[in-house]
PDB file of N, CA and C in Angstrom:
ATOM      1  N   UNK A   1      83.112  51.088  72.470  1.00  0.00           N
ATOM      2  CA  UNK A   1      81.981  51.988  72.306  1.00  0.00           C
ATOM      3  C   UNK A   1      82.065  53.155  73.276  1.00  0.00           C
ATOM      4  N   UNK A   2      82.361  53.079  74.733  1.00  0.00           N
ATOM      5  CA  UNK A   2      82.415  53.810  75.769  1.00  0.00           C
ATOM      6  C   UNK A   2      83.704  54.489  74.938  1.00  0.00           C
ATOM      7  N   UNK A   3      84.564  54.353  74.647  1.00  0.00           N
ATOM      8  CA  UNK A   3      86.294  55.410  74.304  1.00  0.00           C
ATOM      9  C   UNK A   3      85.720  55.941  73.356  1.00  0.00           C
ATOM     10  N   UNK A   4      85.076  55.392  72.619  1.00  0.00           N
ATOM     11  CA  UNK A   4      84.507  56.451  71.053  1.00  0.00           C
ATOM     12  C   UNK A   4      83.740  57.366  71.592  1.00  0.00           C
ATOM     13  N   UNK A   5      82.734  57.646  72.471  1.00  0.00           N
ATOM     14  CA  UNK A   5      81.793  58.141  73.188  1.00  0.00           C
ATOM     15  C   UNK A   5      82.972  59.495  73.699  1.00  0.00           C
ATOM     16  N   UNK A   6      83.526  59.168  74.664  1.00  0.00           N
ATOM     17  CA  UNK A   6      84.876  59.412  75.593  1.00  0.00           C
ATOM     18  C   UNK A   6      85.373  60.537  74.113  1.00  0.00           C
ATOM     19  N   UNK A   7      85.851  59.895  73.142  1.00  0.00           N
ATOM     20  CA  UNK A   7      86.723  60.584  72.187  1.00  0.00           C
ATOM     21  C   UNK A   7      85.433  61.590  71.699  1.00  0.00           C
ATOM     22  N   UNK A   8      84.522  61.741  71.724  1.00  0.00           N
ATOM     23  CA  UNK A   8      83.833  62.556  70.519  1.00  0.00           C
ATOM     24  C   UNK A   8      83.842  63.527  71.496  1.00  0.00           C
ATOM     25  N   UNK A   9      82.932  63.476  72.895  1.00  0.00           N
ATOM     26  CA  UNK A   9      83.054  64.131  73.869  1.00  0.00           C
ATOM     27  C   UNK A   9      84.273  65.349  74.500  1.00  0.00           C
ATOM     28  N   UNK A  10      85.501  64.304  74.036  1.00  0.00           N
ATOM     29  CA  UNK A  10      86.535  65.305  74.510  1.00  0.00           C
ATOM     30  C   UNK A  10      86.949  66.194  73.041  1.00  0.00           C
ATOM     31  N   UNK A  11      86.650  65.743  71.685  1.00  0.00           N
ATOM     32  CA  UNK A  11      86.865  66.527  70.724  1.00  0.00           C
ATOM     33  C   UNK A  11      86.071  67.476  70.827  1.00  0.00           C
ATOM     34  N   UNK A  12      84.762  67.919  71.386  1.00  0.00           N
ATOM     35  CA  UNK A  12      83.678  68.374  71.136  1.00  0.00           C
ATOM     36  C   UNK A  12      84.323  69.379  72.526  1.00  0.00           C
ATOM     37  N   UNK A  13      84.537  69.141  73.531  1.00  0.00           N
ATOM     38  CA  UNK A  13      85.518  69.550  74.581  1.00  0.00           C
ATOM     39  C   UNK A  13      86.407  71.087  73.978  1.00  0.00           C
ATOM     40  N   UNK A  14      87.033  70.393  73.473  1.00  0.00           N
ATOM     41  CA  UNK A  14      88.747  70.760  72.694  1.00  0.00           C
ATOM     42  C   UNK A  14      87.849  72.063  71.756  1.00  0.00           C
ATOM     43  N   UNK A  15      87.193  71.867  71.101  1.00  0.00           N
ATOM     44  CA  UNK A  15      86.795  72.710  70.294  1.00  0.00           C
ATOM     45  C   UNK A  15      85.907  73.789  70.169  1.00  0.00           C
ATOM     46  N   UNK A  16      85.524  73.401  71.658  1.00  0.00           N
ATOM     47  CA  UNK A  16      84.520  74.566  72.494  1.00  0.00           C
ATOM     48  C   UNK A  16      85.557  75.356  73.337  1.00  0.00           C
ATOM     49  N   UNK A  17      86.472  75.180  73.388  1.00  0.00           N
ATOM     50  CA  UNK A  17      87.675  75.466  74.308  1.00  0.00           C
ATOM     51  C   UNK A  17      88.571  76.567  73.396  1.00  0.00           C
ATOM     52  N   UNK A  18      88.971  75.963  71.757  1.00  0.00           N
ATOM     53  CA  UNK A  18      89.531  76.453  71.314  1.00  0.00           C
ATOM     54  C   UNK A  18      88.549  77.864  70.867  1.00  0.00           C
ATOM     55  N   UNK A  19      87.839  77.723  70.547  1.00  0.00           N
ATOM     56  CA  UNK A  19      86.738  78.502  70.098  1.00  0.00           C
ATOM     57  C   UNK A  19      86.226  79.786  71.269  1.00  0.00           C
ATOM     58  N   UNK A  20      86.434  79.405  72.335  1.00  0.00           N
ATOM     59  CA  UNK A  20      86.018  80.691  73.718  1.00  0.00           C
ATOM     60  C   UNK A  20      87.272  81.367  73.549  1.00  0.00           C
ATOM     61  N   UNK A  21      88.284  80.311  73.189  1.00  0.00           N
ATOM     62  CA  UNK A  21      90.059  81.039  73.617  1.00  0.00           C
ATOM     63  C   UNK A  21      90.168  81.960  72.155  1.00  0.00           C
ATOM     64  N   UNK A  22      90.159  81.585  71.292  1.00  0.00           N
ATOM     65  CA  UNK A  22      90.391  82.573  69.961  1.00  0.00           C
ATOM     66  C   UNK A  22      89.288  84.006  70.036  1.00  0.00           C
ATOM     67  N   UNK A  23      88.271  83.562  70.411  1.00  0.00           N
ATOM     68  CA  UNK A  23      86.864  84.683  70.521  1.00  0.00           C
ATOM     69  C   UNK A  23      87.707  86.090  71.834  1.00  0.00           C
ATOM     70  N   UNK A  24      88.052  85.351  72.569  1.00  0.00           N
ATOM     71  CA  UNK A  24      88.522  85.578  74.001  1.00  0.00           C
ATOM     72  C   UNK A  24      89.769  86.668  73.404  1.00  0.00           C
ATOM     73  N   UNK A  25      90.655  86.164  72.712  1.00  0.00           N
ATOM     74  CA  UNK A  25      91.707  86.709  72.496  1.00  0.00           C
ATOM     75  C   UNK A  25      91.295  88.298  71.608  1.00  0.00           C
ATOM     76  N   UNK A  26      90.635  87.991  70.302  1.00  0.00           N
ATOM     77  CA  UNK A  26      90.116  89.042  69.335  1.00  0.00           C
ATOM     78  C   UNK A  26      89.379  90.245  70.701  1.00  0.00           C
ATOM     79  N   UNK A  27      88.525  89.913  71.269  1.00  0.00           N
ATOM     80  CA  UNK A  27      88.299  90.504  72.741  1.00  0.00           C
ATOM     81  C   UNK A  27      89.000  91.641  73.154  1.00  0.00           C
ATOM     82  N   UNK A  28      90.073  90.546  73.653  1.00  0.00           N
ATOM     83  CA  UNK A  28      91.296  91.255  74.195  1.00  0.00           C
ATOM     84  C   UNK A  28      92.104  92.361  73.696  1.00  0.00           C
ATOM     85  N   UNK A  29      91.883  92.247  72.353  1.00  0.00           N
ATOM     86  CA  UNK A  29      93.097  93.018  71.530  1.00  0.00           C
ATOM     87  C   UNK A  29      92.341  94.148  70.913  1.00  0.00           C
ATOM     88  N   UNK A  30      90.869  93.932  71.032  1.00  0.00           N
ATOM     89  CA  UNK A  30      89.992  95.189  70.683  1.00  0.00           C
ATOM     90  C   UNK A  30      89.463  96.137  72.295  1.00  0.00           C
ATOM     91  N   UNK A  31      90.025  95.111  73.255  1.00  0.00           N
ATOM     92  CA  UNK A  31      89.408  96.345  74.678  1.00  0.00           C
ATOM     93  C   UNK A  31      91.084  96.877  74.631  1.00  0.00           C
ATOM     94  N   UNK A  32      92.315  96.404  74.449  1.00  0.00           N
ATOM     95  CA  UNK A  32      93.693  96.762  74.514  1.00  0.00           C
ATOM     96  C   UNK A  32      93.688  98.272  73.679  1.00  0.00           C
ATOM     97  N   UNK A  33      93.125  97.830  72.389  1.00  0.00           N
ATOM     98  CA  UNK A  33      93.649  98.831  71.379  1.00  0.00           C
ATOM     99  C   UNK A  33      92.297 100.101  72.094  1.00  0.00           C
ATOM    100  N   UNK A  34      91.134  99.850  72.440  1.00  0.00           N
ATOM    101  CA  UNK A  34      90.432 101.200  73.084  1.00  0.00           C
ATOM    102  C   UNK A  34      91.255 101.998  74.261  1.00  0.00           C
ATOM    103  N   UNK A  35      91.721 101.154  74.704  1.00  0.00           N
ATOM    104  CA  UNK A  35      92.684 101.626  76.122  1.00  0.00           C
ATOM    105  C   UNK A  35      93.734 102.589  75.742  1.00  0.00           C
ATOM    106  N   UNK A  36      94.570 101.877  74.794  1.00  0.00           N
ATOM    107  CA  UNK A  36      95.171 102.733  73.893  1.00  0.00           C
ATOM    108  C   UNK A  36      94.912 104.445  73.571  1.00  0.00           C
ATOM    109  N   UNK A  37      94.032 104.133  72.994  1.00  0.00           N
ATOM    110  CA  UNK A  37      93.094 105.396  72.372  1.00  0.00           C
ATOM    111  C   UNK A  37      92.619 106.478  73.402  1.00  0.00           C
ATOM    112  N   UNK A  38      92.304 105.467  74.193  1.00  0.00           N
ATOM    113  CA  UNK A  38      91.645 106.742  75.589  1.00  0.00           C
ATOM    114  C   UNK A  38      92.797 107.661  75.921  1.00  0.00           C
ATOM    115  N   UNK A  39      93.846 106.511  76.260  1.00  0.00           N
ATOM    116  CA  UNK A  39      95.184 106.984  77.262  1.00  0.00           C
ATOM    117  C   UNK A  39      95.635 108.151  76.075  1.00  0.00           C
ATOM    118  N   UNK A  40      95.744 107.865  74.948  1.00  0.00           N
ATOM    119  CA  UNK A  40      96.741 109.136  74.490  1.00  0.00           C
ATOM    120  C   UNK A  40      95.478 110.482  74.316  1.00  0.00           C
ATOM    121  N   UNK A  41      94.198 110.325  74.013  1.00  0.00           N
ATOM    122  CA  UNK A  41      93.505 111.454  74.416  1.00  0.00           C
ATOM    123  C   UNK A  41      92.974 111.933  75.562  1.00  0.00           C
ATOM    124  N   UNK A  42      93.091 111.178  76.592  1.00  0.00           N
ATOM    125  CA  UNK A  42      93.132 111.792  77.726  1.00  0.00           C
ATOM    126  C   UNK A  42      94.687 112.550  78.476  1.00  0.00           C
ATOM    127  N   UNK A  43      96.217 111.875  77.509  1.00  0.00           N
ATOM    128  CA  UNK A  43      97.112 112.889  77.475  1.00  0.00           C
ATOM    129  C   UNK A  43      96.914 114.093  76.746  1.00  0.00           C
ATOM    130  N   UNK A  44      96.038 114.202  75.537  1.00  0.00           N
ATOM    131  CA  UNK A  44      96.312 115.388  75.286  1.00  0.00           C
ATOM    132  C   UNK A  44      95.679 116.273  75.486  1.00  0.00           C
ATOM    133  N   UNK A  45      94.264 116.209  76.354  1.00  0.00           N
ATOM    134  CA  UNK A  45      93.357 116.592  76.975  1.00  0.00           C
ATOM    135  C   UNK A  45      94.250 117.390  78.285  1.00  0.00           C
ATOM    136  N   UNK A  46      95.738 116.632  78.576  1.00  0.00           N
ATOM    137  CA  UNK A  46      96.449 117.064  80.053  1.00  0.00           C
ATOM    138  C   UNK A  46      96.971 117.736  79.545  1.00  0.00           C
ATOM    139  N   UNK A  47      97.580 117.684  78.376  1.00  0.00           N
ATOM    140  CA  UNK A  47      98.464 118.567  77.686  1.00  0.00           C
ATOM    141  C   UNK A  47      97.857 120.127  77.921  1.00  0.00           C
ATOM    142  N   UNK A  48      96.505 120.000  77.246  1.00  0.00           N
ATOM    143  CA  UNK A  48      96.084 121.158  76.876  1.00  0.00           C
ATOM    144  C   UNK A  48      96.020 122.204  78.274  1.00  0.00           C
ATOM    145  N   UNK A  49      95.215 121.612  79.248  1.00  0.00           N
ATOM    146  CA  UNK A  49      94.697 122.063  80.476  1.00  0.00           C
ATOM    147  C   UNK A  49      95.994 122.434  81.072  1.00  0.00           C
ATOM    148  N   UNK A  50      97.136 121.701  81.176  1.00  0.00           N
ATOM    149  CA  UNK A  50      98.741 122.243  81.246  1.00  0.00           C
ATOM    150  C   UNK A  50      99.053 123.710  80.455  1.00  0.00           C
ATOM    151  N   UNK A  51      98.574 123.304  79.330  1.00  0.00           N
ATOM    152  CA  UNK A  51      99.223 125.076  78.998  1.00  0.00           C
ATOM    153  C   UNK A  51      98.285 126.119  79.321  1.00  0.00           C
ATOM    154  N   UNK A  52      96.853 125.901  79.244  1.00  0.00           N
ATOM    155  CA  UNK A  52      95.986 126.995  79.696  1.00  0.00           C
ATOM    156  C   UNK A  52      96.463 127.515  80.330  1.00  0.00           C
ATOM    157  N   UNK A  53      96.792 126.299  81.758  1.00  0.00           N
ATOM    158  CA  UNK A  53      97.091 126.984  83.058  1.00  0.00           C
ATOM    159  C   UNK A  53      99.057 127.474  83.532  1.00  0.00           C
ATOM    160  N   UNK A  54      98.999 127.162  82.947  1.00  0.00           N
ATOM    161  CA  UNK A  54     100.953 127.749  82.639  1.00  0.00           C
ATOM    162  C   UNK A  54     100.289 129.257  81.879  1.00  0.00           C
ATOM    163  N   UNK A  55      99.261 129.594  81.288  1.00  0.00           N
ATOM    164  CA  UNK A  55      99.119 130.883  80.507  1.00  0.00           C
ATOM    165  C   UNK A  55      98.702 131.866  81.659  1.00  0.00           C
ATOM    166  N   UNK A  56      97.867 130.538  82.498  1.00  0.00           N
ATOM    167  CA  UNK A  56      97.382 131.690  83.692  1.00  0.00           C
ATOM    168  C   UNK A  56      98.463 132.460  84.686  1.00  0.00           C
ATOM    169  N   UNK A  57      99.466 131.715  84.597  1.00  0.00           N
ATOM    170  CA  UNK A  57     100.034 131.592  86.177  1.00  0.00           C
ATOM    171  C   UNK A  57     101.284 132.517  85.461  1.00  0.00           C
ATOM    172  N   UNK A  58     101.626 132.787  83.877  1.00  0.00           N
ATOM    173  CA  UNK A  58     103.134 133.527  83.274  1.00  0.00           C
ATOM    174  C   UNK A  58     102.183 134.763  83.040  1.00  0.00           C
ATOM    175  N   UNK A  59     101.028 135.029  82.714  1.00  0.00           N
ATOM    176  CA  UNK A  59     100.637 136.555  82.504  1.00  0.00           C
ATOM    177  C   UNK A  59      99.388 136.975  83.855  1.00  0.00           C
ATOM    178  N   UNK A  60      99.643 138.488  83.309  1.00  0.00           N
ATOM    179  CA  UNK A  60      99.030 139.113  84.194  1.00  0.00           C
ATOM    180  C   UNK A  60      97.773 139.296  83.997  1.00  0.00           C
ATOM    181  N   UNK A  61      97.025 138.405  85.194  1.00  0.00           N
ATOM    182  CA  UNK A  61      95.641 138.003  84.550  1.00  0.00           C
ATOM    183  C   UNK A  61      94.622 139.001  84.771  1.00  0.00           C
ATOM    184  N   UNK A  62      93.484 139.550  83.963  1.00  0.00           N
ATOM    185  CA  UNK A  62      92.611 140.551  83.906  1.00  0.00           C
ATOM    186  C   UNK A  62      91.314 139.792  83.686  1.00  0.00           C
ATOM    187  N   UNK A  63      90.272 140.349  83.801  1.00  0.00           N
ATOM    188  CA  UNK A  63      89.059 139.459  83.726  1.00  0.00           C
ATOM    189  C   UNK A  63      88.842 139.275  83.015  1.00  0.00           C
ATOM    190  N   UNK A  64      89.317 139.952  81.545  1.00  0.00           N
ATOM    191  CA  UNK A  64      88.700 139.925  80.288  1.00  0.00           C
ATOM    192  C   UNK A  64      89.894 138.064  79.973  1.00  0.00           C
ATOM    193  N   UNK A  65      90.877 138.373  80.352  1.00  0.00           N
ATOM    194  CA  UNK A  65      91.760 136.822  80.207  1.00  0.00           C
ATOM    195  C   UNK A  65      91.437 135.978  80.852  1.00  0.00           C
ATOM    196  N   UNK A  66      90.961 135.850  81.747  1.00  0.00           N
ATOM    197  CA  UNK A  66      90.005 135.118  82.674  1.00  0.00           C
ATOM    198  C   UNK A  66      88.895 134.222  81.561  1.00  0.00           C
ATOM    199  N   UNK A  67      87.836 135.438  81.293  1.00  0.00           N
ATOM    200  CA  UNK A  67      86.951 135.032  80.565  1.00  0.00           C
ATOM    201  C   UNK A  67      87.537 134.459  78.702  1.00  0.00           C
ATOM    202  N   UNK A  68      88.465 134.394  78.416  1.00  0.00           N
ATOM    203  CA  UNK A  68      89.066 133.685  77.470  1.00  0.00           C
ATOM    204  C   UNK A  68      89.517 132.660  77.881  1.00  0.00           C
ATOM    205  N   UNK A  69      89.882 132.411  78.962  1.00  0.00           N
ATOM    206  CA  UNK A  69      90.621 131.328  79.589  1.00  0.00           C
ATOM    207  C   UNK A  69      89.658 130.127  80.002  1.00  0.00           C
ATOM    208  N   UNK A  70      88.520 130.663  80.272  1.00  0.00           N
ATOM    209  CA  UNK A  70      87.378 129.762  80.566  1.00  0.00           C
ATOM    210  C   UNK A  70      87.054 129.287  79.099  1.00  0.00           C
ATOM    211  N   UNK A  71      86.634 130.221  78.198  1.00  0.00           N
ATOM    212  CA  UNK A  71      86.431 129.544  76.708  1.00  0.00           C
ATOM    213  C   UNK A  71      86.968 128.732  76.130  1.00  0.00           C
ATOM    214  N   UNK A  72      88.429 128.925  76.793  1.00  0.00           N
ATOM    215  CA  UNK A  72      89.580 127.662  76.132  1.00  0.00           C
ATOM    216  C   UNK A  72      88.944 126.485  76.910  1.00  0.00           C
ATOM    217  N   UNK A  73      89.001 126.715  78.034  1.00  0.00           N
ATOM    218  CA  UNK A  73      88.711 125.339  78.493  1.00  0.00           C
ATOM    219  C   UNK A  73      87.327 124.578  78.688  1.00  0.00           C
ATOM    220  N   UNK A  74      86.274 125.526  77.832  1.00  0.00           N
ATOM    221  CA  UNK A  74      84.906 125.287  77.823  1.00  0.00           C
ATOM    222  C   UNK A  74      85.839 123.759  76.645  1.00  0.00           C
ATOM    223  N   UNK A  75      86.227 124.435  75.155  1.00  0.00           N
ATOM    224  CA  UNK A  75      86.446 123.587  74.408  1.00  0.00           C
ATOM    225  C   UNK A  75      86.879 122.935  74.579  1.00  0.00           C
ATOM    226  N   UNK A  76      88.317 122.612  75.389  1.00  0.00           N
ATOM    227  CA  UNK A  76      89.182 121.407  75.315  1.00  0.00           C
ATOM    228  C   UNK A  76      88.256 120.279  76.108  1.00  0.00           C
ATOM    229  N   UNK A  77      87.035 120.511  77.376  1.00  0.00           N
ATOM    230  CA  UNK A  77      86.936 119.949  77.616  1.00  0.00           C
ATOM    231  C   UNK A  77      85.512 119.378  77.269  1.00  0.00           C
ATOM    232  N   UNK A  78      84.957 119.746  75.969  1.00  0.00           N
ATOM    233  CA  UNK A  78      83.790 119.453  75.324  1.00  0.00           C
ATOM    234  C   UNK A  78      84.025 118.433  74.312  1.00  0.00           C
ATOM    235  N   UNK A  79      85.848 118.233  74.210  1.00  0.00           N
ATOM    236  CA  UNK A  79      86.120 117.664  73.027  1.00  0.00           C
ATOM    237  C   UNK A  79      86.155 116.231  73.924  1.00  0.00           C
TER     238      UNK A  79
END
């Protein structure tokens, strides 16, 4: 009577176990794949701010390019 007790207990165990671990995993593979997502738009977010400023630093900057240069980067960084 006590091992049957013992056995239901540890099935009941096992299956609360398996059940956190599968939940646990789906989890995992949906915070993985956001991580994902961030990292390559926050590269191309570097990308962008890279060429703005490579535009600043190869031409001869005037205020009126200035003030375009800010607009670019009003957007890239609204996105």
């Amino acid at each position: 009577m006590i091992l049957l007790v013992a056995e239901i207990i540890f099935i009941i165990f096992m299956l609360t176990l398996m059940f956190i671990g599968i939940w646990g995993f789906i989890l995992m593979m949906k915070m993985y794949n956001q991580l994902k997502y961030r990292n390559y738009i926050l590269e191309k977010l570097s990308q962008n701010v890279y060429m703005i400023t490579s535009k600043i630093h190869m031409a001869d900057i005037t205020d009126k390019d200035v003030a375009i240069i800010k607009e670019e980067l009003k957007d890239v960084i609204s996105i």
